[in-house]
PDB file of N, CA and C in Angstrom:
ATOM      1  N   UNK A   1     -86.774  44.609 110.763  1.00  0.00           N
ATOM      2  CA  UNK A   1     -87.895  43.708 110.564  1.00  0.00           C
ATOM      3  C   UNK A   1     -89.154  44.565 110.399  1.00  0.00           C
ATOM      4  N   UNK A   2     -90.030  44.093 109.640  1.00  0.00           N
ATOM      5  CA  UNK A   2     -91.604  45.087 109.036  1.00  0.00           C
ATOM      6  C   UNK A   2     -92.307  44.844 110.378  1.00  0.00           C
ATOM      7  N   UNK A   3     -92.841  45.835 110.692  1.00  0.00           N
ATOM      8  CA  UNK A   3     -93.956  45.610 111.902  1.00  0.00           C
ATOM      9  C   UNK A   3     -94.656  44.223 111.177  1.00  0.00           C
ATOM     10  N   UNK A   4     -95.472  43.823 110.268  1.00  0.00           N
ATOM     11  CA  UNK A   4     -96.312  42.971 109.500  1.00  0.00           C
ATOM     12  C   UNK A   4     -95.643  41.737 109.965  1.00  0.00           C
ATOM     13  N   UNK A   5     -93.961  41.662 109.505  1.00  0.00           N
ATOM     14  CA  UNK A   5     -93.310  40.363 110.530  1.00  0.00           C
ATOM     15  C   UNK A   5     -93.362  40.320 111.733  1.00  0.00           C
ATOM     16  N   UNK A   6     -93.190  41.251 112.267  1.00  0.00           N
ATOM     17  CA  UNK A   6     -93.087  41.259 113.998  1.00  0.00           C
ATOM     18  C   UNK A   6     -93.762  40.768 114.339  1.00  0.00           C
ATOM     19  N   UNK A   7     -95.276  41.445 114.053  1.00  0.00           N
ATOM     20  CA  UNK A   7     -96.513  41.137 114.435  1.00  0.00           C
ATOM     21  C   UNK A   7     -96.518  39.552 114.250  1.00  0.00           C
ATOM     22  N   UNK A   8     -96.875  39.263 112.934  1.00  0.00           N
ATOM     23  CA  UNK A   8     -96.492  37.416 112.762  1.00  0.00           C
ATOM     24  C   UNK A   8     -95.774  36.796 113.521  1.00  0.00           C
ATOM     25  N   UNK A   9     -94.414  36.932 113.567  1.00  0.00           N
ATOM     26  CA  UNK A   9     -93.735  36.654 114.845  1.00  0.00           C
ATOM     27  C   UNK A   9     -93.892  36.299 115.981  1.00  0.00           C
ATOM     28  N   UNK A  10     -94.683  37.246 116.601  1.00  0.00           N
ATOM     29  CA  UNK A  10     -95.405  37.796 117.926  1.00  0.00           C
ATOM     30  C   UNK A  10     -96.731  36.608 118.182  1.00  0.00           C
ATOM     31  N   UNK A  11     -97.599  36.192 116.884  1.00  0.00           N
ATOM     32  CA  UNK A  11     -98.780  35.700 117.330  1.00  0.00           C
ATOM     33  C   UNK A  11     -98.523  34.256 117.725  1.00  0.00           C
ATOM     34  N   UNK A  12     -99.347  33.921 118.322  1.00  0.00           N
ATOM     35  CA  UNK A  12     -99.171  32.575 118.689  1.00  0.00           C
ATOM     36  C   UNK A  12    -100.101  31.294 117.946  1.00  0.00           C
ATOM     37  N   UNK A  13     -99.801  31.731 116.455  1.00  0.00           N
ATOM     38  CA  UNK A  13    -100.447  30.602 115.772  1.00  0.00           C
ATOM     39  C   UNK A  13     -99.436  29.869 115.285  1.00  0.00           C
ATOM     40  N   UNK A  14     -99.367  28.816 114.776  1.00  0.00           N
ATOM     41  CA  UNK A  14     -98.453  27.835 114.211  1.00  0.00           C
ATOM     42  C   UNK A  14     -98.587  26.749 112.813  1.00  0.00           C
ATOM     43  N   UNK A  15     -97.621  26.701 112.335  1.00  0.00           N
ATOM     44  CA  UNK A  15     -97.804  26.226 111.272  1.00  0.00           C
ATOM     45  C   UNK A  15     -97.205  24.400 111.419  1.00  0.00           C
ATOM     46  N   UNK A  16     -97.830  23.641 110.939  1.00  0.00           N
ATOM     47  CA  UNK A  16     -97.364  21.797 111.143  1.00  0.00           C
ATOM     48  C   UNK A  16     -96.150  21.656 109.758  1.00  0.00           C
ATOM     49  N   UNK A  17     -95.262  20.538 110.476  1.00  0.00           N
ATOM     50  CA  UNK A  17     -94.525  20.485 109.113  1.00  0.00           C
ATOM     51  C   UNK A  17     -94.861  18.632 108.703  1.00  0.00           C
ATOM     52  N   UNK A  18     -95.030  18.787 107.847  1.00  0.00           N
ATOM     53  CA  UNK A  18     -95.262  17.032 107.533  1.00  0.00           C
ATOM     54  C   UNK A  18     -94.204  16.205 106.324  1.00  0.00           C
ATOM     55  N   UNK A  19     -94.043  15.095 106.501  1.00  0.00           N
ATOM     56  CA  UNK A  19     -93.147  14.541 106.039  1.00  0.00           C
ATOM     57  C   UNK A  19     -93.557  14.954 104.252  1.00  0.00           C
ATOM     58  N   UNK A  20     -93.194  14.686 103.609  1.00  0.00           N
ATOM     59  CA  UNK A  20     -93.883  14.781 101.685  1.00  0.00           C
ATOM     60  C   UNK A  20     -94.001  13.348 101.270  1.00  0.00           C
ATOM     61  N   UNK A  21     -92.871  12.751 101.748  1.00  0.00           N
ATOM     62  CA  UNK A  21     -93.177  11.342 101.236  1.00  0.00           C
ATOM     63  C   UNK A  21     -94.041  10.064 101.837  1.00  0.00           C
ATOM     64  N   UNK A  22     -93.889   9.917 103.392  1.00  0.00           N
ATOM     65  CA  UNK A  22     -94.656   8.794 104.246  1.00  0.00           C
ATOM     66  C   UNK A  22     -96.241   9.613 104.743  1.00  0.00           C
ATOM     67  N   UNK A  23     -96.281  11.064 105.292  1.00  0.00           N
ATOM     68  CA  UNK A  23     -97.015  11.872 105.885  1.00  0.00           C
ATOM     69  C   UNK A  23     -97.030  12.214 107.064  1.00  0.00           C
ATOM     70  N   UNK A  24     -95.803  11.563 108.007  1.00  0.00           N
ATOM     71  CA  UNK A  24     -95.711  11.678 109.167  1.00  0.00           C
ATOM     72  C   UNK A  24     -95.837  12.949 109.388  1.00  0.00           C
ATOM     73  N   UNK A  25     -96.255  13.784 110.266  1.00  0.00           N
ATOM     74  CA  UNK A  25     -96.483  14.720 111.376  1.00  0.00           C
ATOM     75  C   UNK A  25     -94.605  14.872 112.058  1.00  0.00           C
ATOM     76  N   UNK A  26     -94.165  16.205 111.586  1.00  0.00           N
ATOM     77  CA  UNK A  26     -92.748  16.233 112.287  1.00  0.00           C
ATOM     78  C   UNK A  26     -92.498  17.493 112.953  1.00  0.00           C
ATOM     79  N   UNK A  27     -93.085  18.241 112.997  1.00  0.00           N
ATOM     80  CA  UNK A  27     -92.509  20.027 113.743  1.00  0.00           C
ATOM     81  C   UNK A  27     -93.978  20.481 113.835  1.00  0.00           C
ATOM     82  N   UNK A  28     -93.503  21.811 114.412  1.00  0.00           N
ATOM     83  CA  UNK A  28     -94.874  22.417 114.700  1.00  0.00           C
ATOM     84  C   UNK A  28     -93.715  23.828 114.625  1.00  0.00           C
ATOM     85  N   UNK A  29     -93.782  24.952 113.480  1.00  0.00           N
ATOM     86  CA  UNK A  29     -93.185  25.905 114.160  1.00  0.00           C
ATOM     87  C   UNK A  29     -93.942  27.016 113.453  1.00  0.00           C
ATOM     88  N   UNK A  30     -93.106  28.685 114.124  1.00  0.00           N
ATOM     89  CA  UNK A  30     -94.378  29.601 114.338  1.00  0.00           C
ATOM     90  C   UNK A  30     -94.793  29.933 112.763  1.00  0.00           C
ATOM     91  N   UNK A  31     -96.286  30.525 112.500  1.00  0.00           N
ATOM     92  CA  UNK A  31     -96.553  30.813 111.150  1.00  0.00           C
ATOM     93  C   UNK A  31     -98.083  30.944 111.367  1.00  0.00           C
ATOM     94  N   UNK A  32     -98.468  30.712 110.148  1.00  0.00           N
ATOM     95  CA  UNK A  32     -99.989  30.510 109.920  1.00  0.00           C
ATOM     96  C   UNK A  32    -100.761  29.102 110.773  1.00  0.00           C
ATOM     97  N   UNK A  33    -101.874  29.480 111.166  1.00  0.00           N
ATOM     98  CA  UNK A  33    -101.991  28.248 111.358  1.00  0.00           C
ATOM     99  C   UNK A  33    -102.519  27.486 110.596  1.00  0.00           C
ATOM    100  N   UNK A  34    -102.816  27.836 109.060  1.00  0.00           N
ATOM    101  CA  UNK A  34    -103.754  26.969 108.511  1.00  0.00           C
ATOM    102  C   UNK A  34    -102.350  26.443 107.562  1.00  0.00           C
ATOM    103  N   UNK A  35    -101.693  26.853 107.772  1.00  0.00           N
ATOM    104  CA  UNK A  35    -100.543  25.957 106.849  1.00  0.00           C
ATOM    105  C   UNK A  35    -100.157  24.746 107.136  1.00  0.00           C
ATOM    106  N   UNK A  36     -99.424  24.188 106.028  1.00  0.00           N
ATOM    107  CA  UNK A  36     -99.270  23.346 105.867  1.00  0.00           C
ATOM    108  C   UNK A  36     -97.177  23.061 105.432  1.00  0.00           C
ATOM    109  N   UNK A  37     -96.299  22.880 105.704  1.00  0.00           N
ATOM    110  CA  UNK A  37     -95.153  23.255 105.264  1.00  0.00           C
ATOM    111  C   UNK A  37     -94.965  21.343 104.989  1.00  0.00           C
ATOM    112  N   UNK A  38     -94.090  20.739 104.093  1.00  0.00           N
ATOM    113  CA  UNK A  38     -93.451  19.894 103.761  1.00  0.00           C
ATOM    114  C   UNK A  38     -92.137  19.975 103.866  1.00  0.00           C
ATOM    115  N   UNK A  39     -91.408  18.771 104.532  1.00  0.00           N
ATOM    116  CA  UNK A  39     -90.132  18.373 104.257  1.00  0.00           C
ATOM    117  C   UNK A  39     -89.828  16.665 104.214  1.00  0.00           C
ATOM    118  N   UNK A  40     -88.538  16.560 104.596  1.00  0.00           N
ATOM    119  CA  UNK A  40     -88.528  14.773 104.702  1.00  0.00           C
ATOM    120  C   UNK A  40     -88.101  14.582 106.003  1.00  0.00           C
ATOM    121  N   UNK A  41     -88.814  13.588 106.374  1.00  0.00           N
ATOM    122  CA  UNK A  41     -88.063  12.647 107.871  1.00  0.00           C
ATOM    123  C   UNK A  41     -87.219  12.461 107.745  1.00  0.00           C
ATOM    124  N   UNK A  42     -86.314  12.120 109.280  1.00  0.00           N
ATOM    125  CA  UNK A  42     -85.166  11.120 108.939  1.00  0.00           C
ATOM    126  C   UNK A  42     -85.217  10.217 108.122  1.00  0.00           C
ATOM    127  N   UNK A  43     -86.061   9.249 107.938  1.00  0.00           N
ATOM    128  CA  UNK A  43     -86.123   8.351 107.596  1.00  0.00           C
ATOM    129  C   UNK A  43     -86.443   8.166 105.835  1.00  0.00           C
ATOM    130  N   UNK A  44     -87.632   8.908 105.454  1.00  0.00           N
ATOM    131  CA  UNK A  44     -87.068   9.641 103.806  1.00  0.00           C
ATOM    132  C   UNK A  44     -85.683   9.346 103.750  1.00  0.00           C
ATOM    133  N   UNK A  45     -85.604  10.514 104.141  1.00  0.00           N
ATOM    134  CA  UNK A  45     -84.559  11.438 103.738  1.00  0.00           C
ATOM    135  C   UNK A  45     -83.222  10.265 103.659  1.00  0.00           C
ATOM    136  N   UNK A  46     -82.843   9.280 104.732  1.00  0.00           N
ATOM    137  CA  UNK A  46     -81.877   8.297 104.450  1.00  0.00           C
ATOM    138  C   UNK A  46     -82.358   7.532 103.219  1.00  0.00           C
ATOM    139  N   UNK A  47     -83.238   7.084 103.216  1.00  0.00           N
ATOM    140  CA  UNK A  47     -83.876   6.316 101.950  1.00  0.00           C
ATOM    141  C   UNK A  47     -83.158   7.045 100.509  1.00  0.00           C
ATOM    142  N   UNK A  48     -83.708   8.266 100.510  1.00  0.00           N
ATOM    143  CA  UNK A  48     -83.180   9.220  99.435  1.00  0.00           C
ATOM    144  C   UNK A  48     -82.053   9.246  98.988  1.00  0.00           C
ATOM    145  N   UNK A  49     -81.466   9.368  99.869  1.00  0.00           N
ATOM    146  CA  UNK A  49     -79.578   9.852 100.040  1.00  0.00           C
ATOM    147  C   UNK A  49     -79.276   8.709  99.384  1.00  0.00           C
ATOM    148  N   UNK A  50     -79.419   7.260  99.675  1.00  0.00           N
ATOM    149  CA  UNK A  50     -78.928   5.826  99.908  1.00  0.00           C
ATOM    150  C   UNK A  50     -79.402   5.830  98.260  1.00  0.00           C
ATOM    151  N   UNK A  51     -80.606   6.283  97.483  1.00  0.00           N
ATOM    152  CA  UNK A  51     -80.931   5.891  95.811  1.00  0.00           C
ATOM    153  C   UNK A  51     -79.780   6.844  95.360  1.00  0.00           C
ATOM    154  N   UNK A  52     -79.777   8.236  96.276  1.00  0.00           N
ATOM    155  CA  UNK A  52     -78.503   8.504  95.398  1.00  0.00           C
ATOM    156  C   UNK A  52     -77.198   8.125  95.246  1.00  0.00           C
ATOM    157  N   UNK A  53     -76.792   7.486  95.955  1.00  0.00           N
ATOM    158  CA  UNK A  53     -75.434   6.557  95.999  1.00  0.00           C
ATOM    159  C   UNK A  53     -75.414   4.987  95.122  1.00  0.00           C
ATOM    160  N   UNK A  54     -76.530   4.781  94.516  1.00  0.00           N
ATOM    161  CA  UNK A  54     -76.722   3.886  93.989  1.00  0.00           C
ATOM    162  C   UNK A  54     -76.799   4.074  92.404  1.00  0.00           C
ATOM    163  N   UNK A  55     -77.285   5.320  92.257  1.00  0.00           N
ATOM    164  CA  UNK A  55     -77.640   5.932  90.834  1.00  0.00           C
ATOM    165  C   UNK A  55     -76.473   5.885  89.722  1.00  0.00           C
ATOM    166  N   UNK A  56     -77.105   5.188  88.676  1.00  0.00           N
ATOM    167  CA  UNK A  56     -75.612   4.561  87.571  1.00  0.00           C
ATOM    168  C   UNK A  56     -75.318   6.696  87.240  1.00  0.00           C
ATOM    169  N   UNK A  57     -73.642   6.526  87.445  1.00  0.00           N
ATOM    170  CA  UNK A  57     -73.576   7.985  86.698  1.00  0.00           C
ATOM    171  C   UNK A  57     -73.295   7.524  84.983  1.00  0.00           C
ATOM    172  N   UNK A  58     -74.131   9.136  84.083  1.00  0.00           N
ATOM    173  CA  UNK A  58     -74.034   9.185  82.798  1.00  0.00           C
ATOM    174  C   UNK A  58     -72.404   9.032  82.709  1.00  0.00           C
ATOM    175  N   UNK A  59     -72.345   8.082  81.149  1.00  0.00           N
ATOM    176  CA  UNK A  59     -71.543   7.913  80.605  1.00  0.00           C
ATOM    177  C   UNK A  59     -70.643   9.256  80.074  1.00  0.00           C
ATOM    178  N   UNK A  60     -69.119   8.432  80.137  1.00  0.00           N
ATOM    179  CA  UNK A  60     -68.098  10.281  79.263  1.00  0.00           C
ATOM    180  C   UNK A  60     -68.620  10.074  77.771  1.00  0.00           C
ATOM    181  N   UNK A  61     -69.072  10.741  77.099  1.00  0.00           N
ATOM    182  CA  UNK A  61     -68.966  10.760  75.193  1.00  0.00           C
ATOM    183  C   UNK A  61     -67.462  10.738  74.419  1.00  0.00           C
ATOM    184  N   UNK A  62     -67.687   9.950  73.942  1.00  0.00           N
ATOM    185  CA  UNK A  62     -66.211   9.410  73.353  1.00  0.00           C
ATOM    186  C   UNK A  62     -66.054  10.577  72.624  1.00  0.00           C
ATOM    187  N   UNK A  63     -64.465  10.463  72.711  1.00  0.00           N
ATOM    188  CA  UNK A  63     -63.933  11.684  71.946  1.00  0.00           C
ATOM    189  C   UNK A  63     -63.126  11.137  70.608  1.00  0.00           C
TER     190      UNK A  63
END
């Protein structure tokens, strides 16, 4: 590991993770603190999954 990570590692600032789609507030883990990281909630994220199980699949091209 680079001293430069360690060091990062080591400090005790933190970075928030927030939902992308609703904005909920979900983690807090170590990093910058002025960051900002995105992912999906549970709750997205089932939403998501559930359009993809619904999604018409493309047609075969006739042969």
């Amino acid at each position: 590991m680079s001293e430069q990570q360690q060091s990062k590692d080591n400090s005790a600032e933190l970075m928030y993770v927030k939902c992308a789609y609703c904005g909920k507030w979900m983690d807090v883990k170590p990093g910058n603190m002025t960051w900002v990281s995105h992912s999906l909630c549970e709750q997205c994220l089932a939403k998501e999954m559930e359009k993809l199980g619904t999604l018409k699949k493309p047609e075969e091209p006739a042969s």
